[in-house]
PDB file of N, CA and C in Angstrom:
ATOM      1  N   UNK A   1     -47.488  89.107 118.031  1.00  0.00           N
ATOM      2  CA  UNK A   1     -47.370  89.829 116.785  1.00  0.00           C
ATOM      3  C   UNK A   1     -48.432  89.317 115.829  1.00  0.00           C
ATOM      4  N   UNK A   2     -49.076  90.133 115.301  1.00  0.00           N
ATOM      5  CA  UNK A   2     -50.106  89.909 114.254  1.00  0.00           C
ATOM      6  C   UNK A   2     -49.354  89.309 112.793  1.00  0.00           C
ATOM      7  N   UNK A   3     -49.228  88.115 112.701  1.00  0.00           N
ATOM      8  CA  UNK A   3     -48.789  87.389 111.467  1.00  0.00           C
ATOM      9  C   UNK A   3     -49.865  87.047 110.216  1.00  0.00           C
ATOM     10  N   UNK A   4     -49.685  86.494 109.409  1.00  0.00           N
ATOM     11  CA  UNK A   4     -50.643  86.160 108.557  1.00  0.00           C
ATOM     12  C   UNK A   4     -50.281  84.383 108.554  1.00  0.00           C
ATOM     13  N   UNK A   5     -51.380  83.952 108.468  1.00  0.00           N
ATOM     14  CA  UNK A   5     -51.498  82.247 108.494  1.00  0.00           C
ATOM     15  C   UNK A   5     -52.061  81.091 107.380  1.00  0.00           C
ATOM     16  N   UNK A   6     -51.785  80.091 106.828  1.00  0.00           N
ATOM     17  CA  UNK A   6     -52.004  79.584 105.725  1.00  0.00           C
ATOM     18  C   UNK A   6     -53.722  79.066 106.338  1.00  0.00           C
ATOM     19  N   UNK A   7     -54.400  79.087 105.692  1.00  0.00           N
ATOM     20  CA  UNK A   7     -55.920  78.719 106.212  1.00  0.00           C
ATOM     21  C   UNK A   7     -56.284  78.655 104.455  1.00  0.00           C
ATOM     22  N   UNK A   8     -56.957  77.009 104.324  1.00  0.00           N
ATOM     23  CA  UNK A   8     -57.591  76.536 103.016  1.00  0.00           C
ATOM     24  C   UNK A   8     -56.748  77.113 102.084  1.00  0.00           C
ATOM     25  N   UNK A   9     -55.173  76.904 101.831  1.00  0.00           N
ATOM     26  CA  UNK A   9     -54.547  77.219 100.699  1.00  0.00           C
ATOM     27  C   UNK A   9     -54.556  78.812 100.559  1.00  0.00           C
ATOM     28  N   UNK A  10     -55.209  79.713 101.522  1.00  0.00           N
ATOM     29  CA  UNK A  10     -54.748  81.509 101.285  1.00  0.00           C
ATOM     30  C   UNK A  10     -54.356  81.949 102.590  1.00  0.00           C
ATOM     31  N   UNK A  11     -54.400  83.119 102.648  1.00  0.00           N
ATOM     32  CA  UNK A  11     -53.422  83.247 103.996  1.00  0.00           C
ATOM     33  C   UNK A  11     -54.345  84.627 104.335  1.00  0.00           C
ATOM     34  N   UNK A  12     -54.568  84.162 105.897  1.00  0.00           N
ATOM     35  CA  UNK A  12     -55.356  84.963 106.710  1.00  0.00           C
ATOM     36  C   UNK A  12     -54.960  85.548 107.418  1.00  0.00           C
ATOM     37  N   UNK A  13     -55.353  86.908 108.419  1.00  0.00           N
ATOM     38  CA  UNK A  13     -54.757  87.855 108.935  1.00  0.00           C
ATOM     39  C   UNK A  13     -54.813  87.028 110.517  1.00  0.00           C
ATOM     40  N   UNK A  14     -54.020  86.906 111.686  1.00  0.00           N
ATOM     41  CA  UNK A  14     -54.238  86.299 112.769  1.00  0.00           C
ATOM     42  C   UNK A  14     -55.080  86.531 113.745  1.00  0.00           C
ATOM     43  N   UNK A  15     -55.878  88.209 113.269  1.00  0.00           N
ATOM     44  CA  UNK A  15     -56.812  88.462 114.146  1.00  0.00           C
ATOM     45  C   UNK A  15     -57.807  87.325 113.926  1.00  0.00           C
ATOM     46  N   UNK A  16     -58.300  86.699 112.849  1.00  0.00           N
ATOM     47  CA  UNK A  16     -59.254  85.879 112.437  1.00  0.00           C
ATOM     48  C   UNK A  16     -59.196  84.893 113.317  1.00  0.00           C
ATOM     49  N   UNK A  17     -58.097  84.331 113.815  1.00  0.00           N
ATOM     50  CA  UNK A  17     -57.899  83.660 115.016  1.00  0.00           C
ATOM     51  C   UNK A  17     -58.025  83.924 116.324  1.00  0.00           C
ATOM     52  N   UNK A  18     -57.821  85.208 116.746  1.00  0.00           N
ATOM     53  CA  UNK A  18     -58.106  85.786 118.067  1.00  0.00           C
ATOM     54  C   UNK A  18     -59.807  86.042 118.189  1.00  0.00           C
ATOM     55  N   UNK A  19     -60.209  86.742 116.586  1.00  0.00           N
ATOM     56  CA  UNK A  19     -62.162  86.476 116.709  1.00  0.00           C
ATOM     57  C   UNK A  19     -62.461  85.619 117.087  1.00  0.00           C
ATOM     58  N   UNK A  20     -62.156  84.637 116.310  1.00  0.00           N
ATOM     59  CA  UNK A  20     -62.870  82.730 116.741  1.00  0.00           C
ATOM     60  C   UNK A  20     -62.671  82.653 118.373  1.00  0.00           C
ATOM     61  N   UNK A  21     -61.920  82.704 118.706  1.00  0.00           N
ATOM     62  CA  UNK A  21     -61.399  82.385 120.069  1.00  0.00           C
ATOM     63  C   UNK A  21     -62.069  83.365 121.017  1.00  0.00           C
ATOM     64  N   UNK A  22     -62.166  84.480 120.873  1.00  0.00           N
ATOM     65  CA  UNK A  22     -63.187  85.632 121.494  1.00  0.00           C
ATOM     66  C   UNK A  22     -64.831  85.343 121.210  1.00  0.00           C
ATOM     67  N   UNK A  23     -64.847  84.625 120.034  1.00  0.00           N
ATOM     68  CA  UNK A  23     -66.675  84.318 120.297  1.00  0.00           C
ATOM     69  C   UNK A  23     -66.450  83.046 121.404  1.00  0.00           C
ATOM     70  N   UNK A  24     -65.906  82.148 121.575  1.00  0.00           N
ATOM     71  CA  UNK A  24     -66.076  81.520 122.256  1.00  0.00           C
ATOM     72  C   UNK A  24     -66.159  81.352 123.824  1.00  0.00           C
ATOM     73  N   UNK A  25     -65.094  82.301 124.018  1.00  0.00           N
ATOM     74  CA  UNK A  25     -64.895  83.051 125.445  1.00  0.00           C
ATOM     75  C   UNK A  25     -66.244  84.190 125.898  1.00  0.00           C
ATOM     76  N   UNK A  26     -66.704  84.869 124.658  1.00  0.00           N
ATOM     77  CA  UNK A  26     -67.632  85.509 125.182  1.00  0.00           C
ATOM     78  C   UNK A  26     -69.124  84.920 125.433  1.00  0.00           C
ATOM     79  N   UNK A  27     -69.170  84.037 124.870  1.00  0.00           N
ATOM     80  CA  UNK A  27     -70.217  82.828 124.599  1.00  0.00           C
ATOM     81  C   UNK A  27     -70.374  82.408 126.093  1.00  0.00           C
ATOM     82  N   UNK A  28     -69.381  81.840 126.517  1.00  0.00           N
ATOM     83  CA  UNK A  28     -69.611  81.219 128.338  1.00  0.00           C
ATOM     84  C   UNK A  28     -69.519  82.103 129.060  1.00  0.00           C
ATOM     85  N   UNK A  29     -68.624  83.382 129.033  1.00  0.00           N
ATOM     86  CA  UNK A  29     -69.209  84.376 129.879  1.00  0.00           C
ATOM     87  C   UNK A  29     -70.572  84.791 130.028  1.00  0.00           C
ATOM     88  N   UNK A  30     -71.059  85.103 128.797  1.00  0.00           N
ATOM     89  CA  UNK A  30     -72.451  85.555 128.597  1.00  0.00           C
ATOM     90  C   UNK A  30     -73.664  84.745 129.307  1.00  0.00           C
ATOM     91  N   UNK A  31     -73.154  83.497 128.810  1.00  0.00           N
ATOM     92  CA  UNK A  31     -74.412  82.435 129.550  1.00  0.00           C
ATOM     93  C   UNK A  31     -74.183  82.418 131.101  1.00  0.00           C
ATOM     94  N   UNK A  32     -72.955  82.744 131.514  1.00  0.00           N
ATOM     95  CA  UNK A  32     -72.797  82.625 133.088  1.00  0.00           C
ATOM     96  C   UNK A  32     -73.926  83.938 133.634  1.00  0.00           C
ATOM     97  N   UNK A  33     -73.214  85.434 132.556  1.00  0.00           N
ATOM     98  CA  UNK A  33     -74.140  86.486 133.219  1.00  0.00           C
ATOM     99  C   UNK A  33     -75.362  86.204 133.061  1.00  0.00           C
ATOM    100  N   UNK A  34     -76.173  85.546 131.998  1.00  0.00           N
ATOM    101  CA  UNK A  34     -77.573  85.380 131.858  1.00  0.00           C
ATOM    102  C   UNK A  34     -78.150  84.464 133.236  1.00  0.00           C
ATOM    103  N   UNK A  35     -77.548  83.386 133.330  1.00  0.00           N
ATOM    104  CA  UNK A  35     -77.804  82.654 134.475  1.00  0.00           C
ATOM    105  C   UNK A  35     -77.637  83.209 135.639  1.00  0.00           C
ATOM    106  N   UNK A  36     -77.391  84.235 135.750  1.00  0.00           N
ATOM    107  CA  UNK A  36     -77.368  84.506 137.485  1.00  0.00           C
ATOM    108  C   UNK A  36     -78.074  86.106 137.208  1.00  0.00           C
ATOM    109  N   UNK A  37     -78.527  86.267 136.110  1.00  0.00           N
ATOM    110  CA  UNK A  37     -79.762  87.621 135.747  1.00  0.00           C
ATOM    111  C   UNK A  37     -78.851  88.947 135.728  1.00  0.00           C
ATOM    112  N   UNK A  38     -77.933  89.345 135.846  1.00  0.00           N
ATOM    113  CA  UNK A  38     -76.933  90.386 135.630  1.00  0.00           C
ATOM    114  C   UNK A  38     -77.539  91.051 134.375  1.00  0.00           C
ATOM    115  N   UNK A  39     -78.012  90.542 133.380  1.00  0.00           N
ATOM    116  CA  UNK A  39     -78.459  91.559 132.347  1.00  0.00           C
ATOM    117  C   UNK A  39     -79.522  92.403 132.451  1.00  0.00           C
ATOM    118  N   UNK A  40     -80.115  91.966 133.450  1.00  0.00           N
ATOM    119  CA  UNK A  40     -81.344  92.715 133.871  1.00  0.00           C
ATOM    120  C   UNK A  40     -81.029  94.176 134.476  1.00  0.00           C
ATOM    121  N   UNK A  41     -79.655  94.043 135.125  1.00  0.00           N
ATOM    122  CA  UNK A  41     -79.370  95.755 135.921  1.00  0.00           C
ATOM    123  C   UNK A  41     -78.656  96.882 135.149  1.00  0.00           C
ATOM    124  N   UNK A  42     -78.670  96.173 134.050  1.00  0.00           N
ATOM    125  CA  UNK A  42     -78.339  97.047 132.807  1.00  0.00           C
ATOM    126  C   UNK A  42     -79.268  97.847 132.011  1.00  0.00           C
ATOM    127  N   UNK A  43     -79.033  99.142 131.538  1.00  0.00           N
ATOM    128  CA  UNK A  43     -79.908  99.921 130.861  1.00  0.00           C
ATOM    129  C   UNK A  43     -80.429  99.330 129.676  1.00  0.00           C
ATOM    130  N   UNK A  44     -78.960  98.957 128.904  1.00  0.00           N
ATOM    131  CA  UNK A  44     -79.826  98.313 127.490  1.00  0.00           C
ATOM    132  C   UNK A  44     -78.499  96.829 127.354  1.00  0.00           C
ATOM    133  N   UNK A  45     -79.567  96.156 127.512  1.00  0.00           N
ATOM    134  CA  UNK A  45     -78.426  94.926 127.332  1.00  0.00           C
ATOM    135  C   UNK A  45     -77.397  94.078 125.856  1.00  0.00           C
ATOM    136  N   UNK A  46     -78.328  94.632 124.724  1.00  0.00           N
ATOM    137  CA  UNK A  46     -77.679  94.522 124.195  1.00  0.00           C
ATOM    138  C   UNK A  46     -76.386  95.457 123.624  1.00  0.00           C
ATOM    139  N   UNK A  47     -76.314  96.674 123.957  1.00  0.00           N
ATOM    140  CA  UNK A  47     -75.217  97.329 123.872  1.00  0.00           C
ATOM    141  C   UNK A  47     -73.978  96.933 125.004  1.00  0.00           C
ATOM    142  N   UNK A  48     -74.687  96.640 125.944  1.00  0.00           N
ATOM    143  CA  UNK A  48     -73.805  95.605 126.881  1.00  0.00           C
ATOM    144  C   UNK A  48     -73.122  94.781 126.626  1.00  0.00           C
ATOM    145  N   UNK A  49     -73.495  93.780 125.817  1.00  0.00           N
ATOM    146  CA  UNK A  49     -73.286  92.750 125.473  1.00  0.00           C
ATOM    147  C   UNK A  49     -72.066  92.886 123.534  1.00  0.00           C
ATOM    148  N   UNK A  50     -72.083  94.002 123.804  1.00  0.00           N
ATOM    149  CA  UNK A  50     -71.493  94.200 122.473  1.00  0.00           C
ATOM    150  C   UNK A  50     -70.294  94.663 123.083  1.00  0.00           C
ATOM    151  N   UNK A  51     -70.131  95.237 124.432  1.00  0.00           N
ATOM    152  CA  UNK A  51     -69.249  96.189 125.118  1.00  0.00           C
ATOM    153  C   UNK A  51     -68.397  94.819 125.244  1.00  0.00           C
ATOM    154  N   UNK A  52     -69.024  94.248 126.316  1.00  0.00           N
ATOM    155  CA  UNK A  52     -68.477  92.827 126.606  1.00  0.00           C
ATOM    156  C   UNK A  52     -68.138  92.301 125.644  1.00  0.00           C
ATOM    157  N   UNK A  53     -68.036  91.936 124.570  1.00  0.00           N
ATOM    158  CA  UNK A  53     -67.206  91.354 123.724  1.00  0.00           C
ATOM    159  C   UNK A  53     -65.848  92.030 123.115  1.00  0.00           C
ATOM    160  N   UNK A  54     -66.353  93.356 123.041  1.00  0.00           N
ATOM    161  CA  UNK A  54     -65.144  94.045 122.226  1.00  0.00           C
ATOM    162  C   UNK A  54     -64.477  94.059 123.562  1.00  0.00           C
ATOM    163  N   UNK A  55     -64.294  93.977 124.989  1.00  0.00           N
ATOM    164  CA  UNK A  55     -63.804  93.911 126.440  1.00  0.00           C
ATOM    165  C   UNK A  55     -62.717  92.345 125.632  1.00  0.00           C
ATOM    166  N   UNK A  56     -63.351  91.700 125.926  1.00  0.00           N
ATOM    167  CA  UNK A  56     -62.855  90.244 125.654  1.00  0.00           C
ATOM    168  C   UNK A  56     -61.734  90.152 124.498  1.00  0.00           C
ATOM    169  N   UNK A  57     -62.351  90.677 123.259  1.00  0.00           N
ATOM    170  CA  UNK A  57     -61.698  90.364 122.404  1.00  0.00           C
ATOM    171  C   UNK A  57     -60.552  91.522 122.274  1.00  0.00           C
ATOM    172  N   UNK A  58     -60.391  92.728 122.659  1.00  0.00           N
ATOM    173  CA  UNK A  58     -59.454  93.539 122.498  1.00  0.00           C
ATOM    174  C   UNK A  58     -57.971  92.725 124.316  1.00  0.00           C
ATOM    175  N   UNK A  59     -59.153  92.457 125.242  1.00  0.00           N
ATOM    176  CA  UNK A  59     -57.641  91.529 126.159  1.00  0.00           C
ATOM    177  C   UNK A  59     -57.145  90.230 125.602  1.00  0.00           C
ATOM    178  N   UNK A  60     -58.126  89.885 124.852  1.00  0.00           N
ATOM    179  CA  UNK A  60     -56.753  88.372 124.486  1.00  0.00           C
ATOM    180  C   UNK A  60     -56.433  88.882 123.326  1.00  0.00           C
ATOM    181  N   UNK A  61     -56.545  90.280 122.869  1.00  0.00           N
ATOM    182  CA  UNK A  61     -55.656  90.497 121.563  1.00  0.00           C
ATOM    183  C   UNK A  61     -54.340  91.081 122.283  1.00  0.00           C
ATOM    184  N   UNK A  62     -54.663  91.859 123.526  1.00  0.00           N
ATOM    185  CA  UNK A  62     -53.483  92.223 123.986  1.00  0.00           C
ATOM    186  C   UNK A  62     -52.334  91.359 124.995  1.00  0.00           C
ATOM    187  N   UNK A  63     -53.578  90.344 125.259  1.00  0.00           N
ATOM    188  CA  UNK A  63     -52.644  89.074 126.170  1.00  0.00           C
ATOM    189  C   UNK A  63     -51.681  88.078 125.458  1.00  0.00           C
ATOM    190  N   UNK A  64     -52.074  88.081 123.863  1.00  0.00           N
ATOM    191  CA  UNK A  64     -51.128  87.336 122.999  1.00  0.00           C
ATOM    192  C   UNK A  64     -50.070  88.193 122.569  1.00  0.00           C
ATOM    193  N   UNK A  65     -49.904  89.247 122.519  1.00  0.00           N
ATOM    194  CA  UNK A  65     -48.691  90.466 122.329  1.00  0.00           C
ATOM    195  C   UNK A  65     -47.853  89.602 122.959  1.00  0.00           C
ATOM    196  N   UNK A  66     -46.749  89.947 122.596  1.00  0.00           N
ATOM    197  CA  UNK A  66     -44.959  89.361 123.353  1.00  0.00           C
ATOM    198  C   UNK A  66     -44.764  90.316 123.911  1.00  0.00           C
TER     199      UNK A  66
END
């Protein structure tokens, strides 16, 4: 459930927590695909790479659901 959380004395929405946690996850994925050249068989990689994140960050928004 999307709660709100005390962060520096105001209170933040919990997605702000699932972002943080999704750059990080997409961060080592990314360097894994770069290292083994996977971005190369892509048309345009950085729209790729934008796909892949909103991929990431919309499953651990739905993997933390109850």
């Amino acid at each position: 459930m999307l709660i709100e959380i005390p962060l520096f004395g105001g209170l933040a929405p919990s997605i702000l927590v699932y972002f943080a946690f999704s750059i990080g996850l997409f961060i080592a994925v990314d360097r894994l695909i770069s290292e083994l050249g996977l971005w190369s068989l892509v048309w345009h990689p950085p729209l790729a790479r934008f796909g892949l994140f909103l991929c990431v960050f919309s499953a651990l928004v739905v993997a933390m659901r109850p």
